[in-house]
N, C-alpha and C. Protein backbone atom coordinates (compact mmCIF):
# COMPACT_ATOMS: atom_id res chain seq x y z
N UNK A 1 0.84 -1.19 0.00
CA UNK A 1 0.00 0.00 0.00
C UNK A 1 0.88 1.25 0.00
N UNK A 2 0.06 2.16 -0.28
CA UNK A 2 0.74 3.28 -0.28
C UNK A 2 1.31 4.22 0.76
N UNK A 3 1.02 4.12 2.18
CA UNK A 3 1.19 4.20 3.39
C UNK A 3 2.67 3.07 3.76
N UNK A 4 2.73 1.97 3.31
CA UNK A 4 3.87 0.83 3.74
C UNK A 4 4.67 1.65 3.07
N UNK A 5 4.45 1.85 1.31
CA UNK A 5 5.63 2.37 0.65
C UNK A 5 6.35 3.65 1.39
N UNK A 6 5.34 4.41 1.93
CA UNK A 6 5.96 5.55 2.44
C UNK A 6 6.96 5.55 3.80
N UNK A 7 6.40 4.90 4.73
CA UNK A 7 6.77 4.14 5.74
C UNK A 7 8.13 3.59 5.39
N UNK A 8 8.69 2.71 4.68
CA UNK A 8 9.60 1.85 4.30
C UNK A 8 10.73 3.18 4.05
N UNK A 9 9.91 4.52 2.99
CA UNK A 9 10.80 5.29 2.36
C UNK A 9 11.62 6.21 3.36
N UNK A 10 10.97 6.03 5.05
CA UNK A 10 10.97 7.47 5.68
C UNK A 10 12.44 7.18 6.77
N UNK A 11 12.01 5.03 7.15
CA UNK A 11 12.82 4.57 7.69
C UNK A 11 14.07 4.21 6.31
N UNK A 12 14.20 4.21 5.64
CA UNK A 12 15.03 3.99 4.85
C UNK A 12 16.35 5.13 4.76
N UNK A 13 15.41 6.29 4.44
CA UNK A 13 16.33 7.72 4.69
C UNK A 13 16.61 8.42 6.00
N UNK A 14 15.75 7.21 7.21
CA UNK A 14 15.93 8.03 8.67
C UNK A 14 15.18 9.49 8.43
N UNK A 15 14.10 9.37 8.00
CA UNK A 15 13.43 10.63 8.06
C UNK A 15 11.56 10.42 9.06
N UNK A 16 11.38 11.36 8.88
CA UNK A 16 9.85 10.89 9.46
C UNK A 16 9.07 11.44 8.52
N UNK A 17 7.84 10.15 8.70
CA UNK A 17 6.69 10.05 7.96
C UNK A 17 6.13 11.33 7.45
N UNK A 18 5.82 12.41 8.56
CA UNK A 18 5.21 13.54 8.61
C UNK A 18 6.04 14.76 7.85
N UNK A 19 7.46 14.39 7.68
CA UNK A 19 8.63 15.16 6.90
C UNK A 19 8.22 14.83 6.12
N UNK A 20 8.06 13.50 5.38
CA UNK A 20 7.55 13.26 3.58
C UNK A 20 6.82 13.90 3.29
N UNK A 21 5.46 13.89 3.85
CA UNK A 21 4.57 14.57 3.69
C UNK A 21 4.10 16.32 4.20
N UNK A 22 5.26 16.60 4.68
CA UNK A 22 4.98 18.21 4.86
C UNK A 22 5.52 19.38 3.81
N UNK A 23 5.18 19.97 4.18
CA UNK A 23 5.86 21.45 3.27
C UNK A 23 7.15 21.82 3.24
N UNK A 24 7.97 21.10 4.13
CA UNK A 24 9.60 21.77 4.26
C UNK A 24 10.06 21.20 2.94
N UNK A 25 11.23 22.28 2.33
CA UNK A 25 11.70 21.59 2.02
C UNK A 25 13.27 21.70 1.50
N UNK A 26 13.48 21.13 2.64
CA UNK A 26 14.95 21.06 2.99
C UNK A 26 15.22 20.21 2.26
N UNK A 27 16.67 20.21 1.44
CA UNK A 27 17.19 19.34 0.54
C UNK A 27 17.33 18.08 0.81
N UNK A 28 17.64 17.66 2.41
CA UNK A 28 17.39 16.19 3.11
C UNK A 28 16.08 15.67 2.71
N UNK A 29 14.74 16.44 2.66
CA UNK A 29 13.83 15.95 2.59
C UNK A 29 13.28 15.71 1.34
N UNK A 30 14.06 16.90 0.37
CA UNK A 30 12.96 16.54 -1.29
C UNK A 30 13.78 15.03 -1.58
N UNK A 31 15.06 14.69 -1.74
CA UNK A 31 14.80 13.62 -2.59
C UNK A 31 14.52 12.24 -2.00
N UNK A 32 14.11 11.94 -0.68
CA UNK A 32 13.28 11.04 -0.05
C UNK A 32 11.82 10.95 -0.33
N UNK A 33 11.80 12.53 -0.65
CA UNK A 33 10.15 12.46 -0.63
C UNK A 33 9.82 11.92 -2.14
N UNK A 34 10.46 12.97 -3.15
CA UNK A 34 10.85 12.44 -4.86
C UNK A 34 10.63 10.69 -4.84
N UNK A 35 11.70 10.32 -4.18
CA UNK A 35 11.20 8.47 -4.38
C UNK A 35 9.98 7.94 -3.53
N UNK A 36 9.75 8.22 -2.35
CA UNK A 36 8.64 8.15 -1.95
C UNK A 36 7.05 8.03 -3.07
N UNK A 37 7.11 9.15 -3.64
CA UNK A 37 6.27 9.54 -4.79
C UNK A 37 6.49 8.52 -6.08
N UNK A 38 7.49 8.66 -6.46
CA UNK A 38 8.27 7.33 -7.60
C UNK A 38 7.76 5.76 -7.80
N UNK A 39 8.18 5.73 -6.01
CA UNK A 39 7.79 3.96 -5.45
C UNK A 39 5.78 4.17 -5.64
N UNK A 40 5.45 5.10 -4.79
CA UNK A 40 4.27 4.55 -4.94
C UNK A 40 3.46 4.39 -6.26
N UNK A 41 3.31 5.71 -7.37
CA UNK A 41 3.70 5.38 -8.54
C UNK A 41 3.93 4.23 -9.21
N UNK A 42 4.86 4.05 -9.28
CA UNK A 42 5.40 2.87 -9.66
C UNK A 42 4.95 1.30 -9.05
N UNK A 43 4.23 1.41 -8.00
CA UNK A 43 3.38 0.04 -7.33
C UNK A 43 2.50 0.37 -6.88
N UNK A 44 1.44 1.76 -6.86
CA UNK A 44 0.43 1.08 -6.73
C UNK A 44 -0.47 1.87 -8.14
N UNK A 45 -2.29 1.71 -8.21
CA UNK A 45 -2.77 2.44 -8.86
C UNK A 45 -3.31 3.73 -8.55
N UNK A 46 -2.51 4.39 -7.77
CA UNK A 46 -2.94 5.52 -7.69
C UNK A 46 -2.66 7.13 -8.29
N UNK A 47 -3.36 7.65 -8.75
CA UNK A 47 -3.24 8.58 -10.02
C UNK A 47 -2.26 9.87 -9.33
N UNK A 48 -1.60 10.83 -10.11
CA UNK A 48 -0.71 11.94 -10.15
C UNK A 48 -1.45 12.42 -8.88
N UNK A 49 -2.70 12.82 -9.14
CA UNK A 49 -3.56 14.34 -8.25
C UNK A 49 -3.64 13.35 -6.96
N UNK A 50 -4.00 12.29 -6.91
CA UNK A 50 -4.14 11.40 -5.44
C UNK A 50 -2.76 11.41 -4.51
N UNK A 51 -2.08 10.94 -5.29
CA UNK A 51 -0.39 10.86 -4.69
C UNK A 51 -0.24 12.51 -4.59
N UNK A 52 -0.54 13.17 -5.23
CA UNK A 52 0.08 14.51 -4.63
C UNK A 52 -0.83 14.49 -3.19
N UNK A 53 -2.20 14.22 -3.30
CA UNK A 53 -3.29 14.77 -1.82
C UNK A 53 -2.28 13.72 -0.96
N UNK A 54 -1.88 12.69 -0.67
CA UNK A 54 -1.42 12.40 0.15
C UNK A 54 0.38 12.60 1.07
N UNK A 55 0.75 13.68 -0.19
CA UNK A 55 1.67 14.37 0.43
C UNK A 55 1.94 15.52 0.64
N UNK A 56 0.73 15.90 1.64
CA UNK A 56 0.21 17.17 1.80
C UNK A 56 -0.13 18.10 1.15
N UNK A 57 -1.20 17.39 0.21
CA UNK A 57 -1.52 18.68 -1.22
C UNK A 57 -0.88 19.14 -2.21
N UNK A 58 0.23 18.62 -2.94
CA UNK A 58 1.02 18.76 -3.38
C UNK A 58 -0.68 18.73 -4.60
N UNK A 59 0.10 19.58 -5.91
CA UNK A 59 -0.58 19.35 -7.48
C UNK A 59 0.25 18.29 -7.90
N UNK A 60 -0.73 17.63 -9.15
CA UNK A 60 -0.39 16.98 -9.54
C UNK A 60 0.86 16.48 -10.63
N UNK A 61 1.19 17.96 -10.43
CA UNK A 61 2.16 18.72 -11.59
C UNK A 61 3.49 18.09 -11.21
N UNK A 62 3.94 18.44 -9.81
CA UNK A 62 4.94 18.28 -8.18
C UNK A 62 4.95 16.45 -8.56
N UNK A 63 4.04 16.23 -8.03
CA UNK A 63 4.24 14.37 -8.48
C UNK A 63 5.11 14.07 -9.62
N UNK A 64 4.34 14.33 -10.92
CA UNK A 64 4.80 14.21 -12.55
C UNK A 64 6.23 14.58 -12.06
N UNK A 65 6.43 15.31 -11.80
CA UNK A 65 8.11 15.95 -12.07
C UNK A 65 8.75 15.14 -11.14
N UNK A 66 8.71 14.73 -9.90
CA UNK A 66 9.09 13.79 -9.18
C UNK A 66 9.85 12.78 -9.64
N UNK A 67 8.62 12.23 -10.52
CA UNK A 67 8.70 10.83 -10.97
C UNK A 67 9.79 10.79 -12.23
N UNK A 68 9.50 12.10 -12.91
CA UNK A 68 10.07 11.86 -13.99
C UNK A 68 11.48 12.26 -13.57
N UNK A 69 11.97 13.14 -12.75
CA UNK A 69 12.98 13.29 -11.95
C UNK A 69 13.66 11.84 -11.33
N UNK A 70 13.10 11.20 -10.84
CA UNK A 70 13.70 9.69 -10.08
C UNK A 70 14.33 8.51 -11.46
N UNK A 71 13.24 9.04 -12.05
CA UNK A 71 13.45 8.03 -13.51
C UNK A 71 14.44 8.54 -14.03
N UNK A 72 14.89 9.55 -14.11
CA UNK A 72 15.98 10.28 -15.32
C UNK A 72 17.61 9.75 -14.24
N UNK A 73 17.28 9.61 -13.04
CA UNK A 73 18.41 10.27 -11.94
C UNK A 73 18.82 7.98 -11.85
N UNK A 74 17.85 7.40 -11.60
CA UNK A 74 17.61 5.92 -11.90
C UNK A 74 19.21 5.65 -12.88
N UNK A 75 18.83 6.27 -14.43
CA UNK A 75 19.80 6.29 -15.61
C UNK A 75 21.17 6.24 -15.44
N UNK A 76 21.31 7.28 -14.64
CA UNK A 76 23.20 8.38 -14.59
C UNK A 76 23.21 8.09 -13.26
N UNK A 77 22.58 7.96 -12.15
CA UNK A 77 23.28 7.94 -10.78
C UNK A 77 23.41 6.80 -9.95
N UNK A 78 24.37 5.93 -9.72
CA UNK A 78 24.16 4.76 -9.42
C UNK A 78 24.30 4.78 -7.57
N UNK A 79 23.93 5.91 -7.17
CA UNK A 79 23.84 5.64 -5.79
C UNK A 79 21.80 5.80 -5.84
N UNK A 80 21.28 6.91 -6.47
CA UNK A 80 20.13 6.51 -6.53
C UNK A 80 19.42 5.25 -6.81
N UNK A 81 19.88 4.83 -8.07
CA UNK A 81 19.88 3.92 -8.70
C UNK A 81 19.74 2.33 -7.24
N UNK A 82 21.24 2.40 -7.14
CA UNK A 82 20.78 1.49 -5.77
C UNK A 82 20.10 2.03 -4.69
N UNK A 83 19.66 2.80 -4.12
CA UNK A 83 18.56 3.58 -3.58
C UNK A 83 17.46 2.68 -3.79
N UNK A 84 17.05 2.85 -4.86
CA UNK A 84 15.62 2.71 -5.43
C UNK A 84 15.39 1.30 -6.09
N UNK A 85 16.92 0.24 -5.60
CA UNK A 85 16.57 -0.81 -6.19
C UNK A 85 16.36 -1.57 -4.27
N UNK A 86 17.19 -1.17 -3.42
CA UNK A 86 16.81 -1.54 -2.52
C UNK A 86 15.69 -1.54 -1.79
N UNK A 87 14.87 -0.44 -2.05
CA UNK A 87 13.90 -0.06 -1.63
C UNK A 87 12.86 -0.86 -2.19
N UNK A 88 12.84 -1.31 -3.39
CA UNK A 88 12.09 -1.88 -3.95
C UNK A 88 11.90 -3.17 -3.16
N UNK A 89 13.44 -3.85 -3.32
CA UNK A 89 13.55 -5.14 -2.56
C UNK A 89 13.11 -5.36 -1.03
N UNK A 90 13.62 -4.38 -0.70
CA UNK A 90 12.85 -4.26 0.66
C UNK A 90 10.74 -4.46 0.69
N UNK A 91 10.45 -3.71 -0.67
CA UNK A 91 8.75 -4.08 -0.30
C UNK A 91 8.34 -4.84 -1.15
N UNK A 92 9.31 -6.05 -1.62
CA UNK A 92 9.07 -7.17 -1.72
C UNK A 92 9.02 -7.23 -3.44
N UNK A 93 9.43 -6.21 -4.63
CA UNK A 93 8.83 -5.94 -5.73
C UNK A 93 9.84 -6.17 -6.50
């Protein structure tokens, strides 16, 4: 679910839940939150404008760029890259 994914993402980066989802945004926090958004995306069916309401209202615009941001960074950065493959493995995918 989309709540585990987030959960998984918050202990993963040592951040808290309520940091993913708030307004700061301290450079510690956007690119936790960026995959946060990515993973769920990417596993479950939930649409751009939904995934933004659940990280504190974000538009659906903020998501899109996220994603397409994680995907591009996936390509060229191989610490993201393993980032986002562990994470995966971790929720079982």
């Amino acid at each position: 679910s989309a709540d585990h994914i987030i959960q998984t993402v918050a202990n993963f980066y040592n951040v808290k839940v309520s940091d993913l989802k708030g307004q700061r945004r301290l450079k510690q926090l956007v690119r936790p939150r960026h995959v946060a958004m990515f993973l769920v995306r990417s596993h479950t069916d939930h649409s751009f404008p939904e995934i933004g309401r659940m990280f504190g209202g974000r538009d659906h615009a903020t998501v899109q760029h996220a994603c397409k941001k994680i995907r591009s960074l996936v390509q060229r950065d191989i610490d993201i890259r393993s980032a986002v493959q562990t994470l995966q493995r971790s929720l079982g995918r």
